[in-house]
N, C-alpha and C. Protein backbone atom coordinates (compact mmCIF):
# COMPACT_ATOMS: atom_id res chain seq x y z
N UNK A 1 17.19 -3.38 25.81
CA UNK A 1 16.35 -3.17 24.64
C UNK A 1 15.70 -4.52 24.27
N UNK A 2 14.24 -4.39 24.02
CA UNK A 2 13.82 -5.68 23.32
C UNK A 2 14.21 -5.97 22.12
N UNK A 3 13.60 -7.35 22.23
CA UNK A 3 13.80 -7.73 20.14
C UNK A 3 13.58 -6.98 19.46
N UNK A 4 12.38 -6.20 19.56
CA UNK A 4 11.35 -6.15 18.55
C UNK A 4 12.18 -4.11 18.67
N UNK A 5 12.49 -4.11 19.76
CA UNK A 5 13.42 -2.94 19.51
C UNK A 5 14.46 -2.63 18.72
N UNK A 6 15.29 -3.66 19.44
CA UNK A 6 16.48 -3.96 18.41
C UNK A 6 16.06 -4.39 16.83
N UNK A 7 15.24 -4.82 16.47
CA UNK A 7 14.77 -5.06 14.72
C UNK A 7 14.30 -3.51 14.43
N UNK A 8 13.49 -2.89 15.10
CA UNK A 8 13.37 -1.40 14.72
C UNK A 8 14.38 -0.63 14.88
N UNK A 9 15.62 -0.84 15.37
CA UNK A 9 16.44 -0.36 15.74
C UNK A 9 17.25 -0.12 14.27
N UNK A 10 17.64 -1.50 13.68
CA UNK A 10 17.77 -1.78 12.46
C UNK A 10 17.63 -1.23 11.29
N UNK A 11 16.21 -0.98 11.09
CA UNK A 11 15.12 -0.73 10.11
C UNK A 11 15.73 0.75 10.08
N UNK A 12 16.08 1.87 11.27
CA UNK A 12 15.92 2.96 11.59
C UNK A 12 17.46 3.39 10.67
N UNK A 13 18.49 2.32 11.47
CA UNK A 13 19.41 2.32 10.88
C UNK A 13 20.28 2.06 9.35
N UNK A 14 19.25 1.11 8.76
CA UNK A 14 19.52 0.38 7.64
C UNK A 14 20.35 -0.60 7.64
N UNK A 15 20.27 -1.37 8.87
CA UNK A 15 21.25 -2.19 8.90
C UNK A 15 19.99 -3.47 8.92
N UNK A 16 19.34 -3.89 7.39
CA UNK A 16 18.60 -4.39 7.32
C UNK A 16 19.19 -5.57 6.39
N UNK A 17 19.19 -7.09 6.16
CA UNK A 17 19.52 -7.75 4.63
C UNK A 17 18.14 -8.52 4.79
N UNK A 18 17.98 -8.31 3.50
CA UNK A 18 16.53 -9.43 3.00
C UNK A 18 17.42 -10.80 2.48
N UNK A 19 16.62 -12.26 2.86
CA UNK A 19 17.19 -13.28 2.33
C UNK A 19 16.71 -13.26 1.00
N UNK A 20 16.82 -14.03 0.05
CA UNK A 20 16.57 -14.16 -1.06
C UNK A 20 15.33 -14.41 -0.97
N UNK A 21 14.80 -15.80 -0.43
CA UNK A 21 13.47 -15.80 0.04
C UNK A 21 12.35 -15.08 0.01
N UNK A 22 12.98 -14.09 0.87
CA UNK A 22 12.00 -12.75 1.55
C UNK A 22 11.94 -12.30 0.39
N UNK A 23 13.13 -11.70 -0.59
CA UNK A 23 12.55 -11.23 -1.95
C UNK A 23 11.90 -11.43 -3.18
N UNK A 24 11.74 -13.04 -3.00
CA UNK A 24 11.07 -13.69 -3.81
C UNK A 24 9.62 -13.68 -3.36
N UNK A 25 9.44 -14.01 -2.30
CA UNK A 25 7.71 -13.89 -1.87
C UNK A 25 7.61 -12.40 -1.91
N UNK A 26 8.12 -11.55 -1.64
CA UNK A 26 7.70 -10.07 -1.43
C UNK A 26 7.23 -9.53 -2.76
N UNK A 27 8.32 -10.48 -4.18
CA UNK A 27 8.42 -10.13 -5.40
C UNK A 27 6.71 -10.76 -5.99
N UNK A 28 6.20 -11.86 -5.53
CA UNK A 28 5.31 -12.98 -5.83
C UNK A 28 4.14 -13.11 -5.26
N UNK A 29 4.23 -12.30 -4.08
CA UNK A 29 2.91 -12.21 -3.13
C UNK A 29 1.37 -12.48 -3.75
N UNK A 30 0.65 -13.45 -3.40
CA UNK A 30 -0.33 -13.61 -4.04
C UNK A 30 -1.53 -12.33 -3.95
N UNK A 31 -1.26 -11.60 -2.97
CA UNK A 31 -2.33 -10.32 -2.56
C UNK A 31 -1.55 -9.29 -3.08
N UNK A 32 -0.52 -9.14 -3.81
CA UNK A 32 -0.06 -8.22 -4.89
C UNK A 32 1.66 -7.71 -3.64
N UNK A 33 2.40 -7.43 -4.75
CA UNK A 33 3.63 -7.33 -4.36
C UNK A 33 4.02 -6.28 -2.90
N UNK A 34 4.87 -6.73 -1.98
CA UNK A 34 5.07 -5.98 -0.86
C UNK A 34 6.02 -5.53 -1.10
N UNK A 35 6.53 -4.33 -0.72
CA UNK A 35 7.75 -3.09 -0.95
C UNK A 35 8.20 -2.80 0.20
N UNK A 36 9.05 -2.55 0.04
CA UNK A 36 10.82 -2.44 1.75
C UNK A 36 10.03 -1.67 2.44
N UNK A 37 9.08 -0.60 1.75
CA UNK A 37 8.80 0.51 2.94
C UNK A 37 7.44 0.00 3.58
N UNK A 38 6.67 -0.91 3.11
CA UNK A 38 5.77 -1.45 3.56
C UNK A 38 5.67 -2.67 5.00
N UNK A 39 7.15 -3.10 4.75
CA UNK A 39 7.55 -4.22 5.93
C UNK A 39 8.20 -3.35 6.67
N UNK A 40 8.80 -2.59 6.12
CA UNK A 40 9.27 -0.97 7.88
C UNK A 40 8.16 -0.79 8.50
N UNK A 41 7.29 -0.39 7.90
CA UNK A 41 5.54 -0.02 8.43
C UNK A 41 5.62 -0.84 9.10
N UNK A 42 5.21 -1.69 8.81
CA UNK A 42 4.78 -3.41 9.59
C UNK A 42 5.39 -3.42 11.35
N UNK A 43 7.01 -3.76 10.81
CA UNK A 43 7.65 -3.47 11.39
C UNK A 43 8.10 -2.03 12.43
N UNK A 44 7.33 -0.89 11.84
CA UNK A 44 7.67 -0.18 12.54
C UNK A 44 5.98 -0.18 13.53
N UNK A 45 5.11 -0.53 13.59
CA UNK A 45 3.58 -0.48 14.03
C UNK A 45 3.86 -2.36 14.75
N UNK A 46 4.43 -3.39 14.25
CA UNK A 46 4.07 -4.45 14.90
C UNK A 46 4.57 -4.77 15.99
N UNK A 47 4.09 -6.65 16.11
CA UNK A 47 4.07 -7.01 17.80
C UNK A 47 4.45 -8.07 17.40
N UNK A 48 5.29 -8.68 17.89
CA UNK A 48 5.83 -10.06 18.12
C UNK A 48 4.34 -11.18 18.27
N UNK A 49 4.48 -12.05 17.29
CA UNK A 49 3.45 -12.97 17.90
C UNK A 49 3.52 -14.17 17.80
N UNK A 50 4.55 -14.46 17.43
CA UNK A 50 5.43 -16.63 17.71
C UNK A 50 6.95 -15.92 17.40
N UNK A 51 7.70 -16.68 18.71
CA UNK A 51 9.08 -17.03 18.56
C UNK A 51 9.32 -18.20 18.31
N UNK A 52 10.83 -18.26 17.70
CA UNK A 52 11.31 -19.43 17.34
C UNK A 52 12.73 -19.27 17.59
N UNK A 53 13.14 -19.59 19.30
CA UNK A 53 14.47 -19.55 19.58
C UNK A 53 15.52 -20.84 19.30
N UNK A 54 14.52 -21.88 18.80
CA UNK A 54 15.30 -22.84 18.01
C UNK A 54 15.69 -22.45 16.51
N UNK A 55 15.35 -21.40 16.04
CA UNK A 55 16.31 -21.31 14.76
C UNK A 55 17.54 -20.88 14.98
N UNK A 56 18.06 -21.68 13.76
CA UNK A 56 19.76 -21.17 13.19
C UNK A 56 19.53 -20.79 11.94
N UNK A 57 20.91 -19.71 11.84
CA UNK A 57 21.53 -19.44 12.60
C UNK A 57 21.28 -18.38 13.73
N UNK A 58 20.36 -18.25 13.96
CA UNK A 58 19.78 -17.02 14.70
C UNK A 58 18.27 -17.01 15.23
N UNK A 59 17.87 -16.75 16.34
CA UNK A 59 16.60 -17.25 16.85
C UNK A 59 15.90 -16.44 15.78
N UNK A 60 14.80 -16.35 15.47
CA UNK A 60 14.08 -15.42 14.62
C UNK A 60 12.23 -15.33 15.76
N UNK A 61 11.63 -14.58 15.12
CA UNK A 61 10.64 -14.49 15.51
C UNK A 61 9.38 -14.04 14.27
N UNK A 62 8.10 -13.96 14.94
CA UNK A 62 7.36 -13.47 13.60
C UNK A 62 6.53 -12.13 14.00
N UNK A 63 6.47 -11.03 13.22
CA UNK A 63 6.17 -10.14 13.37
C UNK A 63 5.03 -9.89 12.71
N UNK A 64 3.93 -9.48 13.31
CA UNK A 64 2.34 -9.08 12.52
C UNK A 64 2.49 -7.43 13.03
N UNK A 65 2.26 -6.64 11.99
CA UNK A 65 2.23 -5.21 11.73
C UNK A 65 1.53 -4.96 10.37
N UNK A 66 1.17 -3.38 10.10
CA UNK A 66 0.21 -2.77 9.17
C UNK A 66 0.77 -2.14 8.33
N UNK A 67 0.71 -1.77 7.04
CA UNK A 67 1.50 -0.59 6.62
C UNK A 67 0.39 0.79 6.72
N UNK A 68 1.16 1.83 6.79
CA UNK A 68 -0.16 3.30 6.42
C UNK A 68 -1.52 2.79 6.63
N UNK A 69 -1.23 1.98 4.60
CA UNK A 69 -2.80 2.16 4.39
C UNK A 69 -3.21 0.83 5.07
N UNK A 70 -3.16 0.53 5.92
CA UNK A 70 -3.79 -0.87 6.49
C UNK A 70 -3.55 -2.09 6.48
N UNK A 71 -2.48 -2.33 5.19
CA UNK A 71 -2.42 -3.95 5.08
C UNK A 71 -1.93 -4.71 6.08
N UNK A 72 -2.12 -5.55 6.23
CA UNK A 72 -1.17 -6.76 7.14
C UNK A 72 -0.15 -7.25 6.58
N UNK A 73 0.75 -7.20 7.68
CA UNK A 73 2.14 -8.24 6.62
C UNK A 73 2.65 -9.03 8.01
N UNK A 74 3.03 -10.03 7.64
CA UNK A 74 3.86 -10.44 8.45
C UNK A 74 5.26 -10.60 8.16
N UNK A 75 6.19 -10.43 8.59
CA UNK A 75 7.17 -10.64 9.16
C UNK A 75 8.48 -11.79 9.73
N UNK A 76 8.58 -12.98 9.19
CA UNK A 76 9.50 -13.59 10.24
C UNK A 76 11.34 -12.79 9.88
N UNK A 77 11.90 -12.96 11.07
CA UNK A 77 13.21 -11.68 11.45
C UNK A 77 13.84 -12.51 12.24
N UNK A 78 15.13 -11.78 12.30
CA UNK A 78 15.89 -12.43 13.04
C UNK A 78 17.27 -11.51 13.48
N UNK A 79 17.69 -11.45 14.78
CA UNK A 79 18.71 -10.43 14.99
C UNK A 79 19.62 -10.91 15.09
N UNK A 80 20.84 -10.41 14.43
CA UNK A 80 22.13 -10.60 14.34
C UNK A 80 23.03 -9.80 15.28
N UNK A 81 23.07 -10.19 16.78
CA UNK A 81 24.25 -8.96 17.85
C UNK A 81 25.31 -9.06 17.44
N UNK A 82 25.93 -9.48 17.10
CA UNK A 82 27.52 -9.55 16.80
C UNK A 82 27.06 -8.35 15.68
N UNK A 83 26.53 -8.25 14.57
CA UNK A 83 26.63 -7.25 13.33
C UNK A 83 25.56 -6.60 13.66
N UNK A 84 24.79 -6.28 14.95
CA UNK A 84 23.73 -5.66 15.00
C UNK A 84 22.79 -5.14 13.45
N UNK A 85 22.59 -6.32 13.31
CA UNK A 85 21.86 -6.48 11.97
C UNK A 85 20.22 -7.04 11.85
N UNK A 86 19.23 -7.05 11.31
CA UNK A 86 18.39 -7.89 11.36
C UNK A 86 18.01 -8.88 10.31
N UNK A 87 17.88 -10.05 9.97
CA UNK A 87 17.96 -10.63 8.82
C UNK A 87 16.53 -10.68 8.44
N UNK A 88 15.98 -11.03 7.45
CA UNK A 88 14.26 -10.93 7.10
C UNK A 88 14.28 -12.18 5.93
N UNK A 89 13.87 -13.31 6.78
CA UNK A 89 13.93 -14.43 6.22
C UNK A 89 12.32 -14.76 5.43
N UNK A 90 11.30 -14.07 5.54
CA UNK A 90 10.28 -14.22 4.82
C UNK A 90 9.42 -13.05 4.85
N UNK A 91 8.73 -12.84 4.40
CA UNK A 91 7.68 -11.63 4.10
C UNK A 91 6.31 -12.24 3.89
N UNK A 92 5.29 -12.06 4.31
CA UNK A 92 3.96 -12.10 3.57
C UNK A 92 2.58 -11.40 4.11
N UNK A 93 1.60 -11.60 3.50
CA UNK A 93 0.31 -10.93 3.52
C UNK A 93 -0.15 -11.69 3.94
N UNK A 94 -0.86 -11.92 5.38
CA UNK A 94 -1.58 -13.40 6.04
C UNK A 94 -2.83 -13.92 5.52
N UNK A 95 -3.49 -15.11 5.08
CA UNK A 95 -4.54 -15.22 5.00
C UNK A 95 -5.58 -15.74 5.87
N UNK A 96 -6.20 -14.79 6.25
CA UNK A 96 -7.40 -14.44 7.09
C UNK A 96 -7.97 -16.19 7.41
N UNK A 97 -8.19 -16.96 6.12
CA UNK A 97 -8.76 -18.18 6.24
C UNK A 97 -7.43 -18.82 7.69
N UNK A 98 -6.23 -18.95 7.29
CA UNK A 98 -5.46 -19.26 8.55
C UNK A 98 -4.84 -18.60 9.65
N UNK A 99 -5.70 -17.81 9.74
CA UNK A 99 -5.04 -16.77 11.19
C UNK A 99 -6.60 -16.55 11.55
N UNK A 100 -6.64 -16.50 13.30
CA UNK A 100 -7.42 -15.65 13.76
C UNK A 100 -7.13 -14.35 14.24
N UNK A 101 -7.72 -13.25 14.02
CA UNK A 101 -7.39 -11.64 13.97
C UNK A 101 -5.94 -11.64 13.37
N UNK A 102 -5.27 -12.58 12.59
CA UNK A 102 -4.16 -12.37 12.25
C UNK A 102 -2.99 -12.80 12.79
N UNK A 103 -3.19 -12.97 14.19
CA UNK A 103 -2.38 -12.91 15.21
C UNK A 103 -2.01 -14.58 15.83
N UNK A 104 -2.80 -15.25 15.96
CA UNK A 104 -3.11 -16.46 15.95
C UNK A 104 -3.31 -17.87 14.89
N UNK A 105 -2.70 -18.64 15.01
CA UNK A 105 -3.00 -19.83 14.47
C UNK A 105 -4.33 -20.21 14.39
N UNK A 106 -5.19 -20.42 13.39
CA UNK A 106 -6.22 -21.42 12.92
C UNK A 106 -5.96 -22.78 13.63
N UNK A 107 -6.70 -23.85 14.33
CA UNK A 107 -6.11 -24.64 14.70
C UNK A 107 -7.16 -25.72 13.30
N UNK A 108 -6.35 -27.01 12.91
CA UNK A 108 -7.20 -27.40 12.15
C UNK A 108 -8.13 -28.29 12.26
């Protein structure tokens, strides 16, 4: 199974924890507040698009996905095998000015 399986795998399951973090930007979002079922969307429609197998405690990666009605969110996640868990260390709404199609880094 891939990552991005195993994190939907998760989502499917509820074997999901938001860091505090994640609930604070999700709570604060400058493009108006993101909701659990909106980063499932994301998550359940997205694509991996930067890893980061140097994080601890757990490699994480970043996920760009849509909800329903269209928005973008991104994503950074991280899987936990031992607790087959996924952790969700940030949440946000990308801004267009620093992403190209979303997906990509702006270089500066």
């Amino acid at each position: 199974m891939s990552s991005i399986n195993h994190i939907r795998h998760c989502f499917e399951t509820g074997n999901v924890l938001y860091s505090r973090h994640a609930r604070y930007e999700m709570e604060n979002e400058e493009f108006g507040k993101i909701r659990d079922h909106e980063v499932f969307e994301a998550i359940t429609s997205g694509e991996i698009i930067e890893d980061y197998p140097g994080d601890k405690p757990y490699p994480s990666m970043l996920v760009y996905g849509n909800t329903l009605k269209k928005r973008p969110i991104h994503v950074v996640c991280a899987y936990d095998s031992e607790e087959d868990m996924t952790i969700i260390v940030t949440v946000y709404h990308p801004d267009a000015e620093l992403w190209v199609d979303l997906r990509r880094r702006k270089r500066p």
